[in-house]
PDB file of N, CA and C in Angstrom:
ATOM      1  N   UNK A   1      28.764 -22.517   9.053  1.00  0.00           N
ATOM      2  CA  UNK A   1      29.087 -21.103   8.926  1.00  0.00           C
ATOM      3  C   UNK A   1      27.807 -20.313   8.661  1.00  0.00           C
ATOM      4  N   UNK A   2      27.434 -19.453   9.553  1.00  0.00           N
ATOM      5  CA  UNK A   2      26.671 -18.687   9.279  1.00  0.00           C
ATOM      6  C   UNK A   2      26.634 -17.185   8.784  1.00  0.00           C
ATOM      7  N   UNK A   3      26.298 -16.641   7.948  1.00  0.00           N
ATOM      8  CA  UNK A   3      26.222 -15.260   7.079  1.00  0.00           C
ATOM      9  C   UNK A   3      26.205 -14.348   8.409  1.00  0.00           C
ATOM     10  N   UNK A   4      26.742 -12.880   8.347  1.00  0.00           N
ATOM     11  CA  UNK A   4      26.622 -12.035   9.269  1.00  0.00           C
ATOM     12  C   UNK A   4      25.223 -11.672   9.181  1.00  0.00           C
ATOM     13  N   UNK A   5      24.844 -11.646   8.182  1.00  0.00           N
ATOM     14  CA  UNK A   5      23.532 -10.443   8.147  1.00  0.00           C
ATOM     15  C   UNK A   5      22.349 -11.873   7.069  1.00  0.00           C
ATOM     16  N   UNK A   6      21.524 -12.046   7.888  1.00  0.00           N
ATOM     17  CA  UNK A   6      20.454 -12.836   6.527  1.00  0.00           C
ATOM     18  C   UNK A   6      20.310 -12.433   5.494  1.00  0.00           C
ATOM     19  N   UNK A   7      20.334 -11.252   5.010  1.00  0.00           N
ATOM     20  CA  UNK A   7      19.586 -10.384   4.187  1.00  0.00           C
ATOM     21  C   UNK A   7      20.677 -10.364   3.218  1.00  0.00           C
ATOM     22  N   UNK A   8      20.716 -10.820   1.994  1.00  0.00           N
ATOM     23  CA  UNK A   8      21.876 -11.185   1.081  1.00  0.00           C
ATOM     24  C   UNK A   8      21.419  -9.571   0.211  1.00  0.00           C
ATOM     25  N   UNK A   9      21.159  -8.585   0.243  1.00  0.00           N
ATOM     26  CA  UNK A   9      20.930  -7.781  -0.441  1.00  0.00           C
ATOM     27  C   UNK A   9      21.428  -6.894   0.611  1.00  0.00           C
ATOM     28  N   UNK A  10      22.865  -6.693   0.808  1.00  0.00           N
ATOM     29  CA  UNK A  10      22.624  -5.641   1.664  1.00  0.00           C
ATOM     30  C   UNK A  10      23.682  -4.256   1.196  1.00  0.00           C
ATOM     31  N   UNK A  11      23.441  -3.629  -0.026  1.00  0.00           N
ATOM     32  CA  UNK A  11      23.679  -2.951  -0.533  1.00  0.00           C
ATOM     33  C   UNK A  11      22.882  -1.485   0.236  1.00  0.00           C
ATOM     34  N   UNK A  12      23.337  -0.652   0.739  1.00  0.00           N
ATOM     35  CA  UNK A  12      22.387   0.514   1.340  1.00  0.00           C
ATOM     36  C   UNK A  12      22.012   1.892   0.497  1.00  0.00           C
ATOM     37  N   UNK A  13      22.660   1.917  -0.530  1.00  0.00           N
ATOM     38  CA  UNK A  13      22.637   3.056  -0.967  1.00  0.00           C
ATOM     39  C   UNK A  13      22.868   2.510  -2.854  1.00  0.00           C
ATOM     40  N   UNK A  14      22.089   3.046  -3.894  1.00  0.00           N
ATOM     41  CA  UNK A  14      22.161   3.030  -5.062  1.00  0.00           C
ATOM     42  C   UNK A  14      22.607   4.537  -5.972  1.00  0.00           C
ATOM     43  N   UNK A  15      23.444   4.269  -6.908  1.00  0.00           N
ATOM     44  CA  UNK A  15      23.439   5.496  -7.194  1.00  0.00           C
ATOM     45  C   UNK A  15      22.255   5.851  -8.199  1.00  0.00           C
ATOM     46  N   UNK A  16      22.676   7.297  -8.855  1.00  0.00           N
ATOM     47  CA  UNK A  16      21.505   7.636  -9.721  1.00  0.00           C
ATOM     48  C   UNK A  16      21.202   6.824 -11.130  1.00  0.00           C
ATOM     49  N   UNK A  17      22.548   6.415 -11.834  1.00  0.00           N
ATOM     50  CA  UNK A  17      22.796   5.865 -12.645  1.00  0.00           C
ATOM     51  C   UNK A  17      22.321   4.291 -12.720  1.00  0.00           C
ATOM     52  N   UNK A  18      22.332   3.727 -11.714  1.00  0.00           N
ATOM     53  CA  UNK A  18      21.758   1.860 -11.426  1.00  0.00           C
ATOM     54  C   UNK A  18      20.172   2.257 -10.975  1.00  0.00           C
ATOM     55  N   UNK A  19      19.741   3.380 -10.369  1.00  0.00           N
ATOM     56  CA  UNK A  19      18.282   3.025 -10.427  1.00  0.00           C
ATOM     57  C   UNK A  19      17.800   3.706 -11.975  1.00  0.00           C
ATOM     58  N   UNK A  20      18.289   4.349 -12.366  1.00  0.00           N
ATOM     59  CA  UNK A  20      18.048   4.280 -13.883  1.00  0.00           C
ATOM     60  C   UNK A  20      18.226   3.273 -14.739  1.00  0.00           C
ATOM     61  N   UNK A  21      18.617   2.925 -14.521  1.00  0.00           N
ATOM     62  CA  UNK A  21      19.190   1.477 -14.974  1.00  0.00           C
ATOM     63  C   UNK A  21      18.140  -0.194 -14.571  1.00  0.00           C
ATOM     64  N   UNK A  22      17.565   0.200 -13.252  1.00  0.00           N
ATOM     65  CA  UNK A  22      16.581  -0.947 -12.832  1.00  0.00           C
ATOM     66  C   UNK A  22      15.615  -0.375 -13.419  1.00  0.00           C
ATOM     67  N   UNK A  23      15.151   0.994 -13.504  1.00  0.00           N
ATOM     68  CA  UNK A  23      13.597   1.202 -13.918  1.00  0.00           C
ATOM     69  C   UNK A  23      13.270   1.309 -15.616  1.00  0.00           C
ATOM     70  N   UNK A  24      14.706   1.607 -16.070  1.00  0.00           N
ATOM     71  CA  UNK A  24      14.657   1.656 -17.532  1.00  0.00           C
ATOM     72  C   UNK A  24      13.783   3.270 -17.791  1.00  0.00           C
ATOM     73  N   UNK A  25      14.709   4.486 -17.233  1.00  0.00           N
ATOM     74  CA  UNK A  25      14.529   5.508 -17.329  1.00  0.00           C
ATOM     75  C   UNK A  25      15.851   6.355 -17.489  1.00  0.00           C
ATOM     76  N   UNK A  26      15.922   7.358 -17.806  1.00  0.00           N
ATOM     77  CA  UNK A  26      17.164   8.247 -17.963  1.00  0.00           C
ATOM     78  C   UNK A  26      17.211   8.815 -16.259  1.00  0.00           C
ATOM     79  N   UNK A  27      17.973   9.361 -16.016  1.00  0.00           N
ATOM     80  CA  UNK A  27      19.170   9.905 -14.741  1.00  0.00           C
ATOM     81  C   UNK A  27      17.643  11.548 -14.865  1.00  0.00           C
ATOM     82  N   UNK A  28      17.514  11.966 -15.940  1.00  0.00           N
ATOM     83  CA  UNK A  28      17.327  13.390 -15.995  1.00  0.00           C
ATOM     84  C   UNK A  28      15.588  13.199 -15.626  1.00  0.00           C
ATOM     85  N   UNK A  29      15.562  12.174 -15.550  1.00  0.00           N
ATOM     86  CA  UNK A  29      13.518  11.783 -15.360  1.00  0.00           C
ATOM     87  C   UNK A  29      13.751  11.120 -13.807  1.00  0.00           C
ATOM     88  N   UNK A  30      14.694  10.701 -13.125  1.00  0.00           N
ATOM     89  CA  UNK A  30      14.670  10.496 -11.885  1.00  0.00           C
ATOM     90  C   UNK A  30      14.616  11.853 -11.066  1.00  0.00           C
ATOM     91  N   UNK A  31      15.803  12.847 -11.449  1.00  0.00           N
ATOM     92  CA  UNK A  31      15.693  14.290 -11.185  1.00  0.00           C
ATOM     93  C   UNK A  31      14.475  14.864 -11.150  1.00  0.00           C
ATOM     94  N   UNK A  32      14.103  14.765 -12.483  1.00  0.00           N
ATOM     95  CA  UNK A  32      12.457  15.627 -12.602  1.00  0.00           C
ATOM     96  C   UNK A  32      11.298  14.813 -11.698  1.00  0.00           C
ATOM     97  N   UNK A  33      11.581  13.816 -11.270  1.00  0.00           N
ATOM     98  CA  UNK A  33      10.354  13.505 -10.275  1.00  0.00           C
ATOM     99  C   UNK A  33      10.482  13.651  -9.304  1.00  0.00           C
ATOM    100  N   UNK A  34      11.673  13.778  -8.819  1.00  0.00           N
ATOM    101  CA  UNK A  34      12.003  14.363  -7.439  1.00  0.00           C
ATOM    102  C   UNK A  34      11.640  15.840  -7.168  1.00  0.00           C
ATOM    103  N   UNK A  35      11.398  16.728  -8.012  1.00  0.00           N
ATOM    104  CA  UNK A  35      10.613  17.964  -8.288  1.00  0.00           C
ATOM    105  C   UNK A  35       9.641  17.699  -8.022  1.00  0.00           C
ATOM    106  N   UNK A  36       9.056  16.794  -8.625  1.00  0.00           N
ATOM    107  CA  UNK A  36       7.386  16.477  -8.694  1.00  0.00           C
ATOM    108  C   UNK A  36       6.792  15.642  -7.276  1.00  0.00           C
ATOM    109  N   UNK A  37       7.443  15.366  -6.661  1.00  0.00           N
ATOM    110  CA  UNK A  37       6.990  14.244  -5.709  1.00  0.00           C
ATOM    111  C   UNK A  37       7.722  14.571  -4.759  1.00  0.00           C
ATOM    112  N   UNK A  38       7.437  15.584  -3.613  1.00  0.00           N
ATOM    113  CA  UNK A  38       8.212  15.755  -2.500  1.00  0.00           C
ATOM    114  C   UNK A  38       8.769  14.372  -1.281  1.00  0.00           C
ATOM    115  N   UNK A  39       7.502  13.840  -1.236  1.00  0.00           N
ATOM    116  CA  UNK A  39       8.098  12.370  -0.303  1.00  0.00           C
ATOM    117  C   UNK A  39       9.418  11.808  -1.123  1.00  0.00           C
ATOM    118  N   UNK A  40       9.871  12.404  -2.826  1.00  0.00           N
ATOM    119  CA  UNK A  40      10.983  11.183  -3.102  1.00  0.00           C
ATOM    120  C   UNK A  40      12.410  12.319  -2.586  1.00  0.00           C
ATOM    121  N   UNK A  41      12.744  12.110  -1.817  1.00  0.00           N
ATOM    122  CA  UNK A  41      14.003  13.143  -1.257  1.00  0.00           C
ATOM    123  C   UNK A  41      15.353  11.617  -1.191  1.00  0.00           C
ATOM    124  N   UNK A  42      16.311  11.760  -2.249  1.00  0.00           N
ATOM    125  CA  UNK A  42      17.221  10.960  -1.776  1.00  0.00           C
ATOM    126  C   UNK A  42      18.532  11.393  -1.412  1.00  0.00           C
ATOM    127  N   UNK A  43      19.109  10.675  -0.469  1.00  0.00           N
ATOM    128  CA  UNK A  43      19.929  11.762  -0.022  1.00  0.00           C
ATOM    129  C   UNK A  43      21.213  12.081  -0.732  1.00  0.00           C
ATOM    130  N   UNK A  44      21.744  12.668  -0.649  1.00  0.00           N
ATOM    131  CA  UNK A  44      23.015  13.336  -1.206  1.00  0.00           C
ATOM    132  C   UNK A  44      24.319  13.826  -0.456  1.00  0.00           C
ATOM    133  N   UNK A  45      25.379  13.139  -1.041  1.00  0.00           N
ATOM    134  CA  UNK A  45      26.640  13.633  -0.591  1.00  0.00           C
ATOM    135  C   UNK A  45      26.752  15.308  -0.207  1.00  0.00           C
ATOM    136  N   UNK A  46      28.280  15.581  -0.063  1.00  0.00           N
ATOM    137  CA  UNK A  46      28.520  16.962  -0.382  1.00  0.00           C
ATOM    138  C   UNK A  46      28.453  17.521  -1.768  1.00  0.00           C
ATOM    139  N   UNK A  47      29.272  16.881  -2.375  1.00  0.00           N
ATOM    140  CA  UNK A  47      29.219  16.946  -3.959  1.00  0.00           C
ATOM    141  C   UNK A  47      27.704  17.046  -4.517  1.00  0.00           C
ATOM    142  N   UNK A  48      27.132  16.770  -3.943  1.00  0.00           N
ATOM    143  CA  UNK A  48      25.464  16.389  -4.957  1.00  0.00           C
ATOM    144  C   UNK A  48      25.482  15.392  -5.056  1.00  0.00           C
ATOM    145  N   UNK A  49      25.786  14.283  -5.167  1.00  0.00           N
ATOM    146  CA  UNK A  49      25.934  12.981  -5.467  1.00  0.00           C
ATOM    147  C   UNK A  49      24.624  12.350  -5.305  1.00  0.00           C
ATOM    148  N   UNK A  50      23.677  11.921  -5.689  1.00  0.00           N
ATOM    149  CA  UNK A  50      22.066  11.319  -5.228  1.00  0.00           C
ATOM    150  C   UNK A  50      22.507   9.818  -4.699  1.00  0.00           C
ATOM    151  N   UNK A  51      22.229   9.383  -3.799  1.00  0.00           N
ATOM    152  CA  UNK A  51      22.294   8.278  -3.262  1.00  0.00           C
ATOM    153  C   UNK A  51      20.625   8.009  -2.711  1.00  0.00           C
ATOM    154  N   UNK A  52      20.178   6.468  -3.600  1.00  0.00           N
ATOM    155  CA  UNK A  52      19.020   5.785  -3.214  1.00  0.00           C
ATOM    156  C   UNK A  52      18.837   5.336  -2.075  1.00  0.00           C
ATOM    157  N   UNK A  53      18.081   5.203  -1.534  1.00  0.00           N
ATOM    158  CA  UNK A  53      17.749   3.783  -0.280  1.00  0.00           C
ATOM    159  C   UNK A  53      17.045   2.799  -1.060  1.00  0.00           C
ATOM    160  N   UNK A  54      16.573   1.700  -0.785  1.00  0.00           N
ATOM    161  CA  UNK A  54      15.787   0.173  -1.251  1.00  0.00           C
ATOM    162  C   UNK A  54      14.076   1.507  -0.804  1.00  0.00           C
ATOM    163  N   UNK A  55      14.055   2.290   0.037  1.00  0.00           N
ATOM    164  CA  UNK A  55      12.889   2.797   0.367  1.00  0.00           C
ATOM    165  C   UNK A  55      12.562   3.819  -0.917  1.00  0.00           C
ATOM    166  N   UNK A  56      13.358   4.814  -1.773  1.00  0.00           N
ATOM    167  CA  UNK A  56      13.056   5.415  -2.425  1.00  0.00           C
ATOM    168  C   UNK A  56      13.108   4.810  -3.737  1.00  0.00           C
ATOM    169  N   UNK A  57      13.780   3.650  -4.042  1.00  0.00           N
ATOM    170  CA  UNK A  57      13.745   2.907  -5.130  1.00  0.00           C
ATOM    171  C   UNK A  57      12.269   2.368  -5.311  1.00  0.00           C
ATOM    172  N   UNK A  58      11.622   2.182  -4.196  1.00  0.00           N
ATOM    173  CA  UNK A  58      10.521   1.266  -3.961  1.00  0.00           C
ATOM    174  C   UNK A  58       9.176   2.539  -4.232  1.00  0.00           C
ATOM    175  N   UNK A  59       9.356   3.706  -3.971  1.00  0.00           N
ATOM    176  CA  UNK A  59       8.486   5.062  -4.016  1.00  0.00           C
ATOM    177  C   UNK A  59       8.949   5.527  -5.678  1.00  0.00           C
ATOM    178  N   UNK A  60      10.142   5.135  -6.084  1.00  0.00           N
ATOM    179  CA  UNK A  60      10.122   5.609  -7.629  1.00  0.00           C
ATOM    180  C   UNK A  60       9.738   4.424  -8.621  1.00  0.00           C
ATOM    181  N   UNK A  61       9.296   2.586  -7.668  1.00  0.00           N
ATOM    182  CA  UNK A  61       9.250   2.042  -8.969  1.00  0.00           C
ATOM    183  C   UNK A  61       7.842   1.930  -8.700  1.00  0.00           C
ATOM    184  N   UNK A  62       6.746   2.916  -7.685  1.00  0.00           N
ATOM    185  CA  UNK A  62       5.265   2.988  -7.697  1.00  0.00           C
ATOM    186  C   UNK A  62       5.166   4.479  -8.517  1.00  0.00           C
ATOM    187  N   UNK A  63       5.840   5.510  -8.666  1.00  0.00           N
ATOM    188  CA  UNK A  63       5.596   6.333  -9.601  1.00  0.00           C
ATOM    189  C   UNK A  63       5.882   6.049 -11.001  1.00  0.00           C
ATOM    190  N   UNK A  64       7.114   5.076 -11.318  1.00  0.00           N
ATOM    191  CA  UNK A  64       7.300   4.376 -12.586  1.00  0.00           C
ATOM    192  C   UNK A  64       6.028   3.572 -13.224  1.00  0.00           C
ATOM    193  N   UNK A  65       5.423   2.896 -12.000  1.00  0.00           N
ATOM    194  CA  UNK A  65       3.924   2.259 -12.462  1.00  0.00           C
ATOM    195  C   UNK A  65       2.682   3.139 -13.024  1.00  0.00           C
ATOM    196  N   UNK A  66       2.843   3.915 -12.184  1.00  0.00           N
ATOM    197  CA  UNK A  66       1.444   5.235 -12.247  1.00  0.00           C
ATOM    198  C   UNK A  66       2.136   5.721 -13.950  1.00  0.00           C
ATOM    199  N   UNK A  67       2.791   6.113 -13.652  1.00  0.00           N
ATOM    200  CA  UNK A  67       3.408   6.931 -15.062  1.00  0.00           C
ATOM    201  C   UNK A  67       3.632   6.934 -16.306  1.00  0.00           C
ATOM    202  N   UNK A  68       4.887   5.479 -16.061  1.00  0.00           N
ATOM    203  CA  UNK A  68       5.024   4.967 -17.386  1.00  0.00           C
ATOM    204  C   UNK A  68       4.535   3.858 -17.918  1.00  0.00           C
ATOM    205  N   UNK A  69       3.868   3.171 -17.030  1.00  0.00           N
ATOM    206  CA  UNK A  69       3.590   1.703 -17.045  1.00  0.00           C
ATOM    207  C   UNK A  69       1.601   2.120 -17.707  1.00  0.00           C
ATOM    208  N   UNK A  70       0.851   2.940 -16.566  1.00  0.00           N
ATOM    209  CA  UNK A  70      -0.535   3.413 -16.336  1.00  0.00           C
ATOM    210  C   UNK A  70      -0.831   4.460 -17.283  1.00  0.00           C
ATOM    211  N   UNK A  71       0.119   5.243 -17.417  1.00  0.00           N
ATOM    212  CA  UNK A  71      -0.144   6.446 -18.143  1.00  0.00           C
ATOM    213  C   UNK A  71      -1.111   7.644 -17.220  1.00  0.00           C
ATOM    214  N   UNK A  72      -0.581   7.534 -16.177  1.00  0.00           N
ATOM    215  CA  UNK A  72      -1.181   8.662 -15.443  1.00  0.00           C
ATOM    216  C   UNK A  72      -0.397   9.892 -15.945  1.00  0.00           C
ATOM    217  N   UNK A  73      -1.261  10.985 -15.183  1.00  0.00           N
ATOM    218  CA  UNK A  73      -0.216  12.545 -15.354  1.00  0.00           C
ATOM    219  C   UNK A  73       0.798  12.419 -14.746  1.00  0.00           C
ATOM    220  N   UNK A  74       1.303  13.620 -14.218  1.00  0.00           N
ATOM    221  CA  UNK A  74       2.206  13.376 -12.646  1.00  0.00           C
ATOM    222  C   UNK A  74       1.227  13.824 -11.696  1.00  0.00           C
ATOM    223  N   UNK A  75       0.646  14.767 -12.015  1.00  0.00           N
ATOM    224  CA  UNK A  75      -0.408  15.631 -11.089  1.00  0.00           C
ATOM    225  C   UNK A  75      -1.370  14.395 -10.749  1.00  0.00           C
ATOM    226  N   UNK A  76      -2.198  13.634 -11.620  1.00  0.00           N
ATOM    227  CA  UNK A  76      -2.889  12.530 -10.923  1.00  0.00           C
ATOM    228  C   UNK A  76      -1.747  11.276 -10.139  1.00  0.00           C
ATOM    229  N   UNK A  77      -0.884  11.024 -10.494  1.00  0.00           N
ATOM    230  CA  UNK A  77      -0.130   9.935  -9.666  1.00  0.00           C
ATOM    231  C   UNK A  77       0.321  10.467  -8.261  1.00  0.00           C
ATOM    232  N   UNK A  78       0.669  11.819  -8.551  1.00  0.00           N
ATOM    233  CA  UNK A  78       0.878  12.363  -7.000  1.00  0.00           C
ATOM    234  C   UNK A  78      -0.236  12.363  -6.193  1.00  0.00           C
ATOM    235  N   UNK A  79      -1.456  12.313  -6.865  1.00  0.00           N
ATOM    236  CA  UNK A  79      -3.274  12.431  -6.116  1.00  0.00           C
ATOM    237  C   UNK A  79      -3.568  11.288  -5.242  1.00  0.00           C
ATOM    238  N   UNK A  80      -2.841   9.875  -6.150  1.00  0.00           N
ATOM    239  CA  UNK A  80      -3.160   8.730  -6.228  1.00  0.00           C
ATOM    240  C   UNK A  80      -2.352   8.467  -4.661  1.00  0.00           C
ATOM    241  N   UNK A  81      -1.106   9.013  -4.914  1.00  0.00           N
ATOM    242  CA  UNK A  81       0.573   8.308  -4.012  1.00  0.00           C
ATOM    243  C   UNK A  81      -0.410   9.204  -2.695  1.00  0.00           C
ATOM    244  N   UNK A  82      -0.623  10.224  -2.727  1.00  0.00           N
ATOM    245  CA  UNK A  82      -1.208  10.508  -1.454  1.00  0.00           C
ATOM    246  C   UNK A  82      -2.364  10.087  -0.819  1.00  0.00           C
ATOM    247  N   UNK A  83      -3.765  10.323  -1.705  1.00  0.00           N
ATOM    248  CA  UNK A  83      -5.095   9.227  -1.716  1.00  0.00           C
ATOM    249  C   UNK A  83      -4.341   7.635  -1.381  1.00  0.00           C
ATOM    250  N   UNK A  84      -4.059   7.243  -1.623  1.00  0.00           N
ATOM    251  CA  UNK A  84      -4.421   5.780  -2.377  1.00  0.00           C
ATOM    252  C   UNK A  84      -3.062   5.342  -2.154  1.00  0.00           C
ATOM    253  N   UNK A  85      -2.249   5.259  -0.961  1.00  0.00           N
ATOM    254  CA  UNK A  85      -0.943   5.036  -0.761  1.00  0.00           C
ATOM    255  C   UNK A  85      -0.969   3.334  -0.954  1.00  0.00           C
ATOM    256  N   UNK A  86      -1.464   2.775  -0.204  1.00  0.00           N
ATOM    257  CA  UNK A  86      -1.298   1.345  -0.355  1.00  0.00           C
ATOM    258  C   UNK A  86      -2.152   0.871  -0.993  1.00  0.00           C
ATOM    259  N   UNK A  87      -3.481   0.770  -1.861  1.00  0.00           N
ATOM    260  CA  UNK A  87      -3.668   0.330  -3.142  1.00  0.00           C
ATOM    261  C   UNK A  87      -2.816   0.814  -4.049  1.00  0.00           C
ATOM    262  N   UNK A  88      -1.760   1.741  -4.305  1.00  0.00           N
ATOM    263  CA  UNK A  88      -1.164   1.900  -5.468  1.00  0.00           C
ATOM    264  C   UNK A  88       0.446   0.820  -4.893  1.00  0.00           C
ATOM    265  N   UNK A  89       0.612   0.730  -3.905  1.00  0.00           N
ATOM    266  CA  UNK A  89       1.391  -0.542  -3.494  1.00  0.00           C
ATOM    267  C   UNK A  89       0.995  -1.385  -3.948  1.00  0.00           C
ATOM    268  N   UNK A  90      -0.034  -1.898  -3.554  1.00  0.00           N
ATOM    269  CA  UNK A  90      -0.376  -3.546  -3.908  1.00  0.00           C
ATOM    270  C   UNK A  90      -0.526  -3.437  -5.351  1.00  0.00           C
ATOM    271  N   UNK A  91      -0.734  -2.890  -5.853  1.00  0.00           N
ATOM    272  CA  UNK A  91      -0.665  -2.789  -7.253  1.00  0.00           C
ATOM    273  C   UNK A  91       0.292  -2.620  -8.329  1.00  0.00           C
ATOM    274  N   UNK A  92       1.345  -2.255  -7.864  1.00  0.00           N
ATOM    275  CA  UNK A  92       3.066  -1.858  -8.255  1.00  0.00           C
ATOM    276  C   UNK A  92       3.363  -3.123  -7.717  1.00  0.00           C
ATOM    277  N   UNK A  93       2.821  -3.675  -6.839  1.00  0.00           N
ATOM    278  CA  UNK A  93       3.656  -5.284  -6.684  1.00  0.00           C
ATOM    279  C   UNK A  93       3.244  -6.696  -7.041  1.00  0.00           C
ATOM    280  N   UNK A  94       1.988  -6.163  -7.160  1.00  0.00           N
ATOM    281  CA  UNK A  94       0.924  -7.081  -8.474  1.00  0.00           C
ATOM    282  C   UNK A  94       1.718  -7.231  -9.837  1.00  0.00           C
ATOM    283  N   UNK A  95       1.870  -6.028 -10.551  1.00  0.00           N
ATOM    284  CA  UNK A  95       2.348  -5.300 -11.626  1.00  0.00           C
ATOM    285  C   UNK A  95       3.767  -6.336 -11.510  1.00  0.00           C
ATOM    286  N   UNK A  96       4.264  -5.771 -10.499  1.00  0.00           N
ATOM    287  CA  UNK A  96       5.797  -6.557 -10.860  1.00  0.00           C
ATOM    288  C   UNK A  96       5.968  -8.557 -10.681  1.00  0.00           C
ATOM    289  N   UNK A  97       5.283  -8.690 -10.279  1.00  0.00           N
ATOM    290  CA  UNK A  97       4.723 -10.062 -10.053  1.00  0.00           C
ATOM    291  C   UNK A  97       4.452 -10.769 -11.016  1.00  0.00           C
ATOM    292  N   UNK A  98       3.822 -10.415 -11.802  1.00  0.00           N
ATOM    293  CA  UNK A  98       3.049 -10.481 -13.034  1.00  0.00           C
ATOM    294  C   UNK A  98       4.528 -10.375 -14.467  1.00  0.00           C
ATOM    295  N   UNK A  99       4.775  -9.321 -13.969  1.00  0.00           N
ATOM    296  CA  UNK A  99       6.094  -9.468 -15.411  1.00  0.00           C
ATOM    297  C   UNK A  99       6.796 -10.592 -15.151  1.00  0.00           C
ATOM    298  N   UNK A 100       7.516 -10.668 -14.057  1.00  0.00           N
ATOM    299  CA  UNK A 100       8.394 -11.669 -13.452  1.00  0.00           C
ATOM    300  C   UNK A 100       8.110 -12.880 -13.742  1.00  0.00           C
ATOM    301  N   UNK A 101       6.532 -13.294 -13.694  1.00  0.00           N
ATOM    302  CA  UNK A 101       5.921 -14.619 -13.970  1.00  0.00           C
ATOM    303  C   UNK A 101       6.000 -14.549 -15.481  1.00  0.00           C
ATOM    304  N   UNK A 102       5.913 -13.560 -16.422  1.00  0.00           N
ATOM    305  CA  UNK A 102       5.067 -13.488 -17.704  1.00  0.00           C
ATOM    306  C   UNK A 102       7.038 -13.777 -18.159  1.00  0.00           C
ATOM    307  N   UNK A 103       8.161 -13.588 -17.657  1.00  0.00           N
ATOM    308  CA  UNK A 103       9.547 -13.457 -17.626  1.00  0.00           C
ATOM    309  C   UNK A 103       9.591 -15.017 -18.477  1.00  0.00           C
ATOM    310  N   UNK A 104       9.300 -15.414 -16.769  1.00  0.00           N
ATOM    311  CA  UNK A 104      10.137 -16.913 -15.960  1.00  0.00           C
ATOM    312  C   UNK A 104       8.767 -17.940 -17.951  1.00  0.00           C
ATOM    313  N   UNK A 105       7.372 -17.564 -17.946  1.00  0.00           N
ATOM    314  CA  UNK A 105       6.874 -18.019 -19.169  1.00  0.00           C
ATOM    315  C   UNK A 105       7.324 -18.167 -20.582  1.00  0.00           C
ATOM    316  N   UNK A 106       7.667 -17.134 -21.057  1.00  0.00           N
ATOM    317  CA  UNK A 106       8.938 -16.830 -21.717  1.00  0.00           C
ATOM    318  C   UNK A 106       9.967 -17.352 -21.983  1.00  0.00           C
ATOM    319  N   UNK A 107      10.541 -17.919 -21.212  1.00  0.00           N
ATOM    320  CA  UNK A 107      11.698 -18.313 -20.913  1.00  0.00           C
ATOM    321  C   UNK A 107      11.510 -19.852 -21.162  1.00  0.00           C
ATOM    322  N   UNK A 108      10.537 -20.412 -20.520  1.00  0.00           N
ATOM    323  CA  UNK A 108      10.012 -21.497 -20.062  1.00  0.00           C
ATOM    324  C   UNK A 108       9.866 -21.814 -22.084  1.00  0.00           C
ATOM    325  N   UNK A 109       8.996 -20.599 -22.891  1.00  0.00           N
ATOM    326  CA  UNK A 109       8.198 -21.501 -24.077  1.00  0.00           C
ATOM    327  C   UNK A 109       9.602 -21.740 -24.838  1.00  0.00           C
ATOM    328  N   UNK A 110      10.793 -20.810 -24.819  1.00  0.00           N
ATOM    329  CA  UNK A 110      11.786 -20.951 -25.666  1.00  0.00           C
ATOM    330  C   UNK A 110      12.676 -22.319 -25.367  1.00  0.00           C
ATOM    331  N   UNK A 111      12.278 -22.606 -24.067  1.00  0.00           N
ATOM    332  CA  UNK A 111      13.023 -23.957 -23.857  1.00  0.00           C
ATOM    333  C   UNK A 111      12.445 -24.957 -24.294  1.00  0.00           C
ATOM    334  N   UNK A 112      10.859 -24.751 -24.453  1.00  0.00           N
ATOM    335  CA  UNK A 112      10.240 -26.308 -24.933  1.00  0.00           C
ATOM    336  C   UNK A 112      10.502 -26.146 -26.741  1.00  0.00           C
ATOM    337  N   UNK A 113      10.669 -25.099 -26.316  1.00  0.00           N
ATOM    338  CA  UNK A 113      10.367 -24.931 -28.767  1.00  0.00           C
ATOM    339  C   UNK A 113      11.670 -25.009 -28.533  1.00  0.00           C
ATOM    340  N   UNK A 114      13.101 -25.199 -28.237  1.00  0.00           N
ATOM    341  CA  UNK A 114      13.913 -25.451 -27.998  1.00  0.00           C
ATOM    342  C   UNK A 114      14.130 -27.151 -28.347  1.00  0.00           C
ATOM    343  N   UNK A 115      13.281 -27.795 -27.498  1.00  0.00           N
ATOM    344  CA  UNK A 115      13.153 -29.402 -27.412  1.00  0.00           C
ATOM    345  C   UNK A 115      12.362 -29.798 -28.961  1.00  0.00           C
ATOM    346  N   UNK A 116      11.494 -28.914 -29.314  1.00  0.00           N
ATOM    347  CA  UNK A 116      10.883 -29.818 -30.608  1.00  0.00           C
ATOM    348  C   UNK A 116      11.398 -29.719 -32.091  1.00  0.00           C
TER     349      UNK A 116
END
């Protein structure tokens, strides 16, 4: 039996509330950067409703880096996102690489101090 689609993530749309929720930010700081950062446009129902793509999740968790992670301004991270589009990629995925490993370590020492 084969899967319709390879791609086991195939969720298309996030609301405002779950990417607040992945970046560990409030609903009202996703809003305000969408002010600040014209490329982040997500789209919206009739209602208003904000609906993510995996593409704007991926443009708010490189301003989440610059921001909250770097401590940039907004005014310099927007300098950066335009300058410096894909070094501030590889670097937001460095960044997340790095936790994930520093996670899975973690995890790893509580199991051996676990054993002794």
């Amino acid at each position: 039996f084969m899967p319709l689609h390879p791609d086991k993530n195939l969720k298309l749309y996030y609301s405002i509330r779950e990417v607040a929720h992945m970046l560990d930010v409030s609903e009202s700081t996703l809003r305000y950067w969408e002010t600040e950062f014209p490329r982040l446009r997500p789209k919206t129902t009739a209602n208003k409703v904000r609906l993510y793509t995996e593409k704007d999740i991926q443009q708010l968790r490189l301003i989440h880096n610059l921001v909250k992670v770097r401590g940039f301004k907004l005014s310099a991270a927007r300098k950066m996102l335009n300058e410096n589009r894909d070094g501030s990629e590889r670097s937001a995925e460095l960044l997340d690489t790095l936790i994930h490993i520093r996670a899975q370590l973690q995890d790893l020492k509580r199991k051996l101090d676990g054993l002794v």
